[in-house]
N, C-alpha and C. Protein backbone atom coordinates (compact mmCIF):
# COMPACT_ATOMS: atom_id res chain seq x y z
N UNK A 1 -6.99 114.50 -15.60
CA UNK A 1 -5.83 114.56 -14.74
C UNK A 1 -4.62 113.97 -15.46
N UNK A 2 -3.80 114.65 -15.26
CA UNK A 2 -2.54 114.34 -16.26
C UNK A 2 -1.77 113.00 -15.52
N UNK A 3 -1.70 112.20 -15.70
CA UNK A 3 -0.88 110.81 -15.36
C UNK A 3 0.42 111.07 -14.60
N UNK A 4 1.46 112.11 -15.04
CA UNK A 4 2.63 112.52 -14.28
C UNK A 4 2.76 113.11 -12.94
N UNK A 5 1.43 113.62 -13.21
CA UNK A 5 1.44 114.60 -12.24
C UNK A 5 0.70 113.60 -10.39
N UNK A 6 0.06 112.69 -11.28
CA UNK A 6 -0.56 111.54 -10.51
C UNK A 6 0.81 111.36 -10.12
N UNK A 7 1.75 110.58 -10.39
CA UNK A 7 2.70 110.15 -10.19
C UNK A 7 3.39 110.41 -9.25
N UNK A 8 3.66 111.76 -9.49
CA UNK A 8 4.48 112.62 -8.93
C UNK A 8 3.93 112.88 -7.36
N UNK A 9 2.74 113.04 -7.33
CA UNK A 9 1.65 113.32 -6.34
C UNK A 9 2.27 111.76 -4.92
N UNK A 10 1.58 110.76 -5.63
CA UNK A 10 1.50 109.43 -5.44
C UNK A 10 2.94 109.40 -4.94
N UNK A 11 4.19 109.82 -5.29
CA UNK A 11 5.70 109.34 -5.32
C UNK A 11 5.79 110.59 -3.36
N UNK A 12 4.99 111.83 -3.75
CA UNK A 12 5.58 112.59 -2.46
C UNK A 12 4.90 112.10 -1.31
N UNK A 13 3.74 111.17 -1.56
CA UNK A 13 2.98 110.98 -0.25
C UNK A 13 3.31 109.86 0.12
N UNK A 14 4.05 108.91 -0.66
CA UNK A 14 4.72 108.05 -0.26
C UNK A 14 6.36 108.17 0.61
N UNK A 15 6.93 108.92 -0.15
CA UNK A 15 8.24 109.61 0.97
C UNK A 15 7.88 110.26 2.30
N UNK A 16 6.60 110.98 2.17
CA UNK A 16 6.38 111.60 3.34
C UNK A 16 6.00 110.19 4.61
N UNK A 17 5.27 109.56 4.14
CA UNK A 17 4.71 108.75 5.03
C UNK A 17 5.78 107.49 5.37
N UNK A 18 7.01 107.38 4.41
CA UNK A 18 7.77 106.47 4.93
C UNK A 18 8.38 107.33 6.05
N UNK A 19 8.71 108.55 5.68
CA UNK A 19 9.57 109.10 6.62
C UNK A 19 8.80 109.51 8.13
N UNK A 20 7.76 109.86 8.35
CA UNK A 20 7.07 109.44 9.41
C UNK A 20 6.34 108.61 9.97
N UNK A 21 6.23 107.44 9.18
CA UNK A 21 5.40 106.68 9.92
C UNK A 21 6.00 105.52 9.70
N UNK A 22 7.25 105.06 8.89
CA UNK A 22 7.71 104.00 8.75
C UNK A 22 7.50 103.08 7.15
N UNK A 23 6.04 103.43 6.67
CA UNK A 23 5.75 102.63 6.09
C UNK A 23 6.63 102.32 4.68
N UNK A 24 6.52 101.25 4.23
CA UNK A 24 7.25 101.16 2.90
C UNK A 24 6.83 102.10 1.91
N UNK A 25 7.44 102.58 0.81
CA UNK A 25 7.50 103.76 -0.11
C UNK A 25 6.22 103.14 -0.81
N UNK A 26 5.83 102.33 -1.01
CA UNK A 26 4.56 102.14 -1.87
C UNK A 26 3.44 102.26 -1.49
N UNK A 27 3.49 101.86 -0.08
CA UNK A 27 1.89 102.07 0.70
C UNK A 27 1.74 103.49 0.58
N UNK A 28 2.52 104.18 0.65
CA UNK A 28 2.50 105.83 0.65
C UNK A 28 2.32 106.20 -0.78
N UNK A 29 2.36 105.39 -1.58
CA UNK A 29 2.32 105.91 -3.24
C UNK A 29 0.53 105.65 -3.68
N UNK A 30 0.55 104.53 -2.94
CA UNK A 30 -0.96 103.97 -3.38
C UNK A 30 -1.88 104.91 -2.70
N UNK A 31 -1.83 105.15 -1.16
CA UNK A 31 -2.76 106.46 -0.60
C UNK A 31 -2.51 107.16 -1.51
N UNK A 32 -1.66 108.13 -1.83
CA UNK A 32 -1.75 108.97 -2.62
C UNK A 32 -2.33 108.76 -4.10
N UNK A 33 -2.18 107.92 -4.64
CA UNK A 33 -3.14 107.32 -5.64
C UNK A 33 -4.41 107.39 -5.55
N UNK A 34 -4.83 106.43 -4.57
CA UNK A 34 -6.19 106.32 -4.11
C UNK A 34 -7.01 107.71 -3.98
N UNK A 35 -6.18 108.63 -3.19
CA UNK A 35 -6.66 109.58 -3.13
C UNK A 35 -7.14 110.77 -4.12
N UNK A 36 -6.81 110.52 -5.35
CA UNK A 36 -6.94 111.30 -6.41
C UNK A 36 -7.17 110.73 -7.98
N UNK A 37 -7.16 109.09 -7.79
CA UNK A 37 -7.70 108.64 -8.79
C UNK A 37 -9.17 108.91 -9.29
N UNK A 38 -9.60 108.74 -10.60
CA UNK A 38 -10.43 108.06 -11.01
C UNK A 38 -10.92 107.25 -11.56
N UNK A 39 -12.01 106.23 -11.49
CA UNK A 39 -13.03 106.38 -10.31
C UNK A 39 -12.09 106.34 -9.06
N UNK A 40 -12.66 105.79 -8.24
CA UNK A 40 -12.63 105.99 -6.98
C UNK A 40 -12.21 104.84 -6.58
N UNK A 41 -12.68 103.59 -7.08
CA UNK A 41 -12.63 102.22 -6.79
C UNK A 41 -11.78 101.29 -7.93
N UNK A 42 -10.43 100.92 -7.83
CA UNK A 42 -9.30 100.71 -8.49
C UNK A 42 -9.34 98.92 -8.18
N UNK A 43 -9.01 98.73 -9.49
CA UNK A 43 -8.89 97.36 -8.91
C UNK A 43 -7.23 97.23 -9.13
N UNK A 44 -6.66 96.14 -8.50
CA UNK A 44 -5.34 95.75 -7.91
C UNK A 44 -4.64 96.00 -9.33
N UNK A 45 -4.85 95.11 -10.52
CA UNK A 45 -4.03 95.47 -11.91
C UNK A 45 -4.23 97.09 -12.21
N UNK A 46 -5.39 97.88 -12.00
CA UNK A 46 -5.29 98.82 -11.99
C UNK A 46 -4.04 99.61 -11.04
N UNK A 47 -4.16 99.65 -9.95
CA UNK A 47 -3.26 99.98 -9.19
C UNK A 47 -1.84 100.19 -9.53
N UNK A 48 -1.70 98.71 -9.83
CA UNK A 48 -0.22 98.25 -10.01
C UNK A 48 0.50 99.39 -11.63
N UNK A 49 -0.99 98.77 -12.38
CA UNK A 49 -0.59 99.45 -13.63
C UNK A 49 0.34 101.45 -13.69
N UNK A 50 -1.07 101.70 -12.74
CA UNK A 50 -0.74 103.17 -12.67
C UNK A 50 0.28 104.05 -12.17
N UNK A 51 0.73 102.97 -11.01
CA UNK A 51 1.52 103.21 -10.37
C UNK A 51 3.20 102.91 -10.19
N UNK A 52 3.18 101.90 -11.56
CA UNK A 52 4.66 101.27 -12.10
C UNK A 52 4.92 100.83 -11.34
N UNK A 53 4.39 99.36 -10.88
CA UNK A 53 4.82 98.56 -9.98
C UNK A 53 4.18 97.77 -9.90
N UNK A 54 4.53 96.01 -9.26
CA UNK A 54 4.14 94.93 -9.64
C UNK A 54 3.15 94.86 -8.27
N UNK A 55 2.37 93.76 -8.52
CA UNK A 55 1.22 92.96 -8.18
C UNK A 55 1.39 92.92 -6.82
N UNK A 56 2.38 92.04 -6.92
CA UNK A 56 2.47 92.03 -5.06
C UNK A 56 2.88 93.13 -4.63
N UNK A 57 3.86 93.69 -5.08
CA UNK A 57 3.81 95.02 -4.19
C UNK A 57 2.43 95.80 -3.58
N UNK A 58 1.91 95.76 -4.41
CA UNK A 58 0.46 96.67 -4.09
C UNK A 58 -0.51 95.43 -3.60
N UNK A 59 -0.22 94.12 -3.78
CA UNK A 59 -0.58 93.35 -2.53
C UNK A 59 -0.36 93.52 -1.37
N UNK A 60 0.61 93.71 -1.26
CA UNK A 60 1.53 93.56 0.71
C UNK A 60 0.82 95.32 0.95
N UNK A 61 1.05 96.44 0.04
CA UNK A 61 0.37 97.45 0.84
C UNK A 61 -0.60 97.38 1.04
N UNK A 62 -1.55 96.87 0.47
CA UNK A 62 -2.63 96.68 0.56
C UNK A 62 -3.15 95.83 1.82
N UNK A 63 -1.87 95.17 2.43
CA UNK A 63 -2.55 94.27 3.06
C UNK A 63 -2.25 94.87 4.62
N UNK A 64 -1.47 95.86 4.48
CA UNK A 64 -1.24 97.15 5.49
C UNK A 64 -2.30 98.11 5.76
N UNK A 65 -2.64 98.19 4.95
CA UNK A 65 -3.95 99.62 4.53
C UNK A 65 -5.02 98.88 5.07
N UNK A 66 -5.34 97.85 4.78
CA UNK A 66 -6.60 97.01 5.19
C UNK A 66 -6.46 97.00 6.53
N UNK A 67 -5.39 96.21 6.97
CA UNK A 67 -5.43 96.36 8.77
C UNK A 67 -5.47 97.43 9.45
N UNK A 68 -4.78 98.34 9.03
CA UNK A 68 -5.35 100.15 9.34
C UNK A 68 -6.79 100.25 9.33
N UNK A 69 -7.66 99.77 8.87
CA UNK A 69 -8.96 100.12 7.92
C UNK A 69 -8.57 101.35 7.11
N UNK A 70 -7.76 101.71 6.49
CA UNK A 70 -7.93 102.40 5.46
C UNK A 70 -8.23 102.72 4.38
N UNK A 71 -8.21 101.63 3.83
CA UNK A 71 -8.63 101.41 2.31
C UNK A 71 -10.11 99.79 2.72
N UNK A 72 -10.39 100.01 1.88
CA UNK A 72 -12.22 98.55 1.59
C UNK A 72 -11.69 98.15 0.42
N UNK A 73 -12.44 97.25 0.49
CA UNK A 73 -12.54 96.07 -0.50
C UNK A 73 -13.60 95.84 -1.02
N UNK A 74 -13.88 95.78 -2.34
CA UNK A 74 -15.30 95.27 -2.76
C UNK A 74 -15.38 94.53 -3.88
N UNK A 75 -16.32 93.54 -3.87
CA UNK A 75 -15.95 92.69 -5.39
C UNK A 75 -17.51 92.58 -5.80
N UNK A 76 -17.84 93.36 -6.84
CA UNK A 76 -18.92 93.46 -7.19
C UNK A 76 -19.54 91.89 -8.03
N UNK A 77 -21.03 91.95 -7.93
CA UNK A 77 -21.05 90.51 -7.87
C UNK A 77 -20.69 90.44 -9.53
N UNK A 78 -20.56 89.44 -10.11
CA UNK A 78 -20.36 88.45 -11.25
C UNK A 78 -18.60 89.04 -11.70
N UNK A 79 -17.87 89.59 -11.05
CA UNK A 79 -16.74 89.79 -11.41
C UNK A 79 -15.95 89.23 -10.68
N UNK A 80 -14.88 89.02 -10.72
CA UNK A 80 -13.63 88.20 -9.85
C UNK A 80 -12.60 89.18 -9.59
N UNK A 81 -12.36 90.25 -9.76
CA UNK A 81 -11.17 91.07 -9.27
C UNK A 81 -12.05 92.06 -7.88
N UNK A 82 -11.16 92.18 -6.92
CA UNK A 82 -12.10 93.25 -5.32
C UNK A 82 -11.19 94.62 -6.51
N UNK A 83 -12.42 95.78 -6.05
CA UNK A 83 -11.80 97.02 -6.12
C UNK A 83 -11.65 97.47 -4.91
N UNK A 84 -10.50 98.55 -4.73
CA UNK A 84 -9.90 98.76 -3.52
C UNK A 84 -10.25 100.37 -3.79
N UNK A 85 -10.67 101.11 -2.25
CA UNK A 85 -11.16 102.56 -2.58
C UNK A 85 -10.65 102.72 -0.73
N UNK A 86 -9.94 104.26 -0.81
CA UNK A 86 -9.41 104.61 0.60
C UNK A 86 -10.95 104.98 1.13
N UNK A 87 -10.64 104.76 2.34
CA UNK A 87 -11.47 105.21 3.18
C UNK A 87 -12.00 106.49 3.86
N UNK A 88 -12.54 107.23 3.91
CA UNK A 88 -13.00 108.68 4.24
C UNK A 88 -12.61 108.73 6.07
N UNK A 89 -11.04 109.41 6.02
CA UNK A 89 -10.93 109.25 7.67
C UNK A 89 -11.56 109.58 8.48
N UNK A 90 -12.50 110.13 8.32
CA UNK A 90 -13.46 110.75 9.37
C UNK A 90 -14.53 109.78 9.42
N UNK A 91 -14.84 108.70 8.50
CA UNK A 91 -15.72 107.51 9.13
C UNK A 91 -15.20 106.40 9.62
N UNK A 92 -13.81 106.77 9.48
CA UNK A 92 -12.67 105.38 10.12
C UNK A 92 -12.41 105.55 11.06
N UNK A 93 -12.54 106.51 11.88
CA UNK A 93 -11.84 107.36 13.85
C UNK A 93 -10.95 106.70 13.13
N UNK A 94 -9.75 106.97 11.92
CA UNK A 94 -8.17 106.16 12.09
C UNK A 94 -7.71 107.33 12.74
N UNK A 95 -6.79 106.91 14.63
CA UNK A 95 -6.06 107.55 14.52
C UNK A 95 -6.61 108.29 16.22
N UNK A 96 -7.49 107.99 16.00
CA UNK A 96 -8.41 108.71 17.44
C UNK A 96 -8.88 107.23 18.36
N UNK A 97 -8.46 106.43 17.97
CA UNK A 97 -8.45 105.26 18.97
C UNK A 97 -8.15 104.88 19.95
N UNK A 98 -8.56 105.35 21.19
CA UNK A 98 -8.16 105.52 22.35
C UNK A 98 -7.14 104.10 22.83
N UNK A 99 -7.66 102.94 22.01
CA UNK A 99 -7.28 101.51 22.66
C UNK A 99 -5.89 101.46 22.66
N UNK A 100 -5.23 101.88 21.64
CA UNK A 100 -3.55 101.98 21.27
C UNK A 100 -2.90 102.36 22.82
N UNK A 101 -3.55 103.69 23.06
CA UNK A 101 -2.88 104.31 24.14
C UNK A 101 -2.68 103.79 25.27
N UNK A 102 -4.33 103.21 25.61
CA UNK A 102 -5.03 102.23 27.12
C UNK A 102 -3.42 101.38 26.57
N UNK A 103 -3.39 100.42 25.53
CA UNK A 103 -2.48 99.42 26.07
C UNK A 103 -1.49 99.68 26.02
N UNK A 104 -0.66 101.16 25.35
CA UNK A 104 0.57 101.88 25.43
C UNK A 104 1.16 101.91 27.03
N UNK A 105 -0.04 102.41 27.76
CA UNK A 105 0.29 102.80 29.15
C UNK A 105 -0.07 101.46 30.17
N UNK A 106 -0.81 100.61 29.93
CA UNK A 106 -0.57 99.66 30.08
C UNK A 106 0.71 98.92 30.42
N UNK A 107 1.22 99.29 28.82
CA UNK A 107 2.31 97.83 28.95
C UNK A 107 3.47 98.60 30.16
N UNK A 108 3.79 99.93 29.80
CA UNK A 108 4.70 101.02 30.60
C UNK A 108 4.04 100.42 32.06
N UNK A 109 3.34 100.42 32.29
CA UNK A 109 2.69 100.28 33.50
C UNK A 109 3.36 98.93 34.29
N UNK A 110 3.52 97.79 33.18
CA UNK A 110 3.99 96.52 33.38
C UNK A 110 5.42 96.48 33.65
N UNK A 111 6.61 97.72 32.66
CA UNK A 111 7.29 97.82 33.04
C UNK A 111 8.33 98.53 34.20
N UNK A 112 6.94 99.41 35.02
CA UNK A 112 7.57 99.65 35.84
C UNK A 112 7.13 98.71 36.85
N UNK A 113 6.60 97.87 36.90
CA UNK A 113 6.79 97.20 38.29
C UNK A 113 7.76 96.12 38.40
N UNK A 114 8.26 95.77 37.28
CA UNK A 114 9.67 95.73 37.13
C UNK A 114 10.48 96.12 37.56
N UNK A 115 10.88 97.34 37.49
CA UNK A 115 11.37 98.92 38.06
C UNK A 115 11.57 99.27 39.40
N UNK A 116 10.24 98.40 39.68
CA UNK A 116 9.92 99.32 41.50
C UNK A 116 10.59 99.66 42.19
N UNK A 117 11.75 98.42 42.39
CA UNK A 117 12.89 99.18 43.20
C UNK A 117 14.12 100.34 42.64
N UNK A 118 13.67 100.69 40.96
CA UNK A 118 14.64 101.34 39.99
C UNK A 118 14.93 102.76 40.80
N UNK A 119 15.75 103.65 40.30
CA UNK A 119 15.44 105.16 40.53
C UNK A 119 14.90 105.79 39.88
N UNK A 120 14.58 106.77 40.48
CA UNK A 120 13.29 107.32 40.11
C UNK A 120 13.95 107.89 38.30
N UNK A 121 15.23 107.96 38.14
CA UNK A 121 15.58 108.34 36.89
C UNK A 121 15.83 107.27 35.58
N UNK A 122 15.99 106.00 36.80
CA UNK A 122 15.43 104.86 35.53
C UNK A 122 14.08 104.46 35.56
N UNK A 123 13.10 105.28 35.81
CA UNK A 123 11.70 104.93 35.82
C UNK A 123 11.28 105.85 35.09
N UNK A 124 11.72 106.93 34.87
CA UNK A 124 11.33 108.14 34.51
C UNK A 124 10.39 107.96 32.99
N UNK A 125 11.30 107.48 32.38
CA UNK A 125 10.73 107.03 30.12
C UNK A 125 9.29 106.66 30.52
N UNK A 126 9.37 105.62 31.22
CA UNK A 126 8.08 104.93 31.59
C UNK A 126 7.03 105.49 32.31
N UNK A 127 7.75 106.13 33.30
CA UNK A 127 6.45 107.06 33.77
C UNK A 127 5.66 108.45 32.78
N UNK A 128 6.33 108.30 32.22
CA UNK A 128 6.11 109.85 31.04
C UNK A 128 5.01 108.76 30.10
N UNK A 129 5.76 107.74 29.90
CA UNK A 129 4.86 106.91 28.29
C UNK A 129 3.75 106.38 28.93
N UNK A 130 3.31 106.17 30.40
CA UNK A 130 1.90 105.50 31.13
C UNK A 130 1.06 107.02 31.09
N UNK A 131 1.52 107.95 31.53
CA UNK A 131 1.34 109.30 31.30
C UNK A 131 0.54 110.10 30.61
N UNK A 132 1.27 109.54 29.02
CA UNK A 132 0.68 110.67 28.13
C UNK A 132 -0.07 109.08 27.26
N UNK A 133 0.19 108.07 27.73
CA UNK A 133 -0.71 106.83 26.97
C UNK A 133 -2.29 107.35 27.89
N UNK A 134 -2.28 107.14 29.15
CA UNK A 134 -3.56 107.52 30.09
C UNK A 134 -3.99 108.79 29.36
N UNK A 135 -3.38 110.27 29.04
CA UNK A 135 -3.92 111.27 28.94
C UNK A 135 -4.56 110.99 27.73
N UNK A 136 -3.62 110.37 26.41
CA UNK A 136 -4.05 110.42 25.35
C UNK A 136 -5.73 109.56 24.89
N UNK A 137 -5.41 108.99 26.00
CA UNK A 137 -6.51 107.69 25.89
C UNK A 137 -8.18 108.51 26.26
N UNK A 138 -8.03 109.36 27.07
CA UNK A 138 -8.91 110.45 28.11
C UNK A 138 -9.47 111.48 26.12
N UNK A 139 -8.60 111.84 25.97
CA UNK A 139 -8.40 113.42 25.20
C UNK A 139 -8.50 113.07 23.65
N UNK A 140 -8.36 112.15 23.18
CA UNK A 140 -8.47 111.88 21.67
C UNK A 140 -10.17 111.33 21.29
N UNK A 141 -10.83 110.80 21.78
CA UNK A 141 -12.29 110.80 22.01
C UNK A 141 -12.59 112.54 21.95
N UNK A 142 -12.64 112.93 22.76
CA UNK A 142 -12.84 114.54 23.31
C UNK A 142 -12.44 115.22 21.36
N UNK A 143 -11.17 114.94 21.46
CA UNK A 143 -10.64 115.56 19.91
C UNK A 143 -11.30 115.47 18.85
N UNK A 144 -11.98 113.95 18.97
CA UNK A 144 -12.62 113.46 17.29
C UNK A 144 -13.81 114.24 17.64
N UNK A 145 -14.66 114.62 18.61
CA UNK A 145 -15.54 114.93 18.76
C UNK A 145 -15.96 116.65 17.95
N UNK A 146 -14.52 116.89 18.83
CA UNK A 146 -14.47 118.78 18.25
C UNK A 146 -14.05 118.48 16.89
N UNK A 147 -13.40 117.91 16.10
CA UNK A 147 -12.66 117.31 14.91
C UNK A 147 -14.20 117.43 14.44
N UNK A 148 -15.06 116.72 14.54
CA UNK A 148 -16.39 116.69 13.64
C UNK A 148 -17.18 117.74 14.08
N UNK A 149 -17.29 118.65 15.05
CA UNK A 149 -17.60 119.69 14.89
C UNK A 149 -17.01 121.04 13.99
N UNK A 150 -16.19 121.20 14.29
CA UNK A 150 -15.03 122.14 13.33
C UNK A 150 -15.32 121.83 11.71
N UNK A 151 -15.04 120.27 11.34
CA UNK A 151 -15.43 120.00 10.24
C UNK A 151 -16.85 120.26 9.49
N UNK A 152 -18.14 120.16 10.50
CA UNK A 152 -18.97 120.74 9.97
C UNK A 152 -19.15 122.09 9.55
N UNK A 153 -18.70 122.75 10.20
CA UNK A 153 -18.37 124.29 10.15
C UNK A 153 -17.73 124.90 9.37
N UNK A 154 -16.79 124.15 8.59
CA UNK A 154 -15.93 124.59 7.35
C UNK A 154 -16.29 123.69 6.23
N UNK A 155 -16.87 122.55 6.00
CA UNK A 155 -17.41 122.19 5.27
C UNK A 155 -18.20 122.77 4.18
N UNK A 156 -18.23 122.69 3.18
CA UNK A 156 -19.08 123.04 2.41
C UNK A 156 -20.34 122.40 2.27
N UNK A 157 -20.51 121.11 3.14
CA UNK A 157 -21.49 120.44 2.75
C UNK A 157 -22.49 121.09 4.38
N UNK A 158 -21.73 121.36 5.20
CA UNK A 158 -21.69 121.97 6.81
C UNK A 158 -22.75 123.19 6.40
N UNK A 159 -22.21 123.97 5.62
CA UNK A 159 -22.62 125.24 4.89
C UNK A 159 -24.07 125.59 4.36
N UNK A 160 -24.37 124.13 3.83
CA UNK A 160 -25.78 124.16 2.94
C UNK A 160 -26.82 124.71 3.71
């Protein structure tokens, strides 16, 4: 694999993911890294090295990715550096977690009784976000479910 092209790879999945999801431009460089390195399991100077950028930087993403569960950690025994390897989303449910939503609609829930006496057009945001937090919470279980069905089915490993 040509190194530039890593780069280059690593540089678009990082723009993409700042621009939707917020994250800083590096956490998005390192998924994309992760995702197409080899091996598989990078340790942090590795990282940093490949990716033209210092230590902590790919500390602090790293320390993003971890609370996601996205990326593991492993420090094989008699060595002192953890190698860091993304996680296979389909054994992480990242993303199909119903709990986000439960307390999305939740908290909406909290703020309309706040509200109670509001009109019904300053209640409205809130009633939509308890809404689709309740539906989402119901329907994303249901999703991962067909999600791993579908996937077996186009799989090549599904196939054998």
């Amino acid at each position: 694999m040509n190194r530039d092209n890593i780069l280059i790879y690593a540089d678009h999945m990082g723009r993409s993911l700042a621009q939707r999801y917020g994250y800083p431009p590096v956490t998005g460089r390192v998924i994309g890294y992760l995702s197409v390195c080899e091996p598989m399991e990078q340790s942090i100077n590795d990282i940093a090295e490949n990716l033209l950028t210092s230590r902590s930087a790919i500390n602090n993403a790293l320390k993003i990715l971890e609370t996601q569960k996205l990326i593991t950690r492993t420090r094989p025994a008699g060595t002192r550096a953890d190698l860091v390897s993304l996680n296979d989303i389909s054994q992480a449910n990242t993303g199909f977690d119903p709990s986000e939503y439960r307390e999305m609609a939740n908290l909406a829930r909290e703020g309309l009784e706040l509200l109670k006496d509001a009109s019904p057009e300053r209640r409205q945001a809130l009633e939509a976000t308890a809404s689709l937090g309740d539906f989402l919470a119901v329907r994303l279980p249901q999703l991962y479910e067909e999600w791993n069905e579908y996937r077996k089915q186009v799989s090549p490993k599904g196939k054998e």
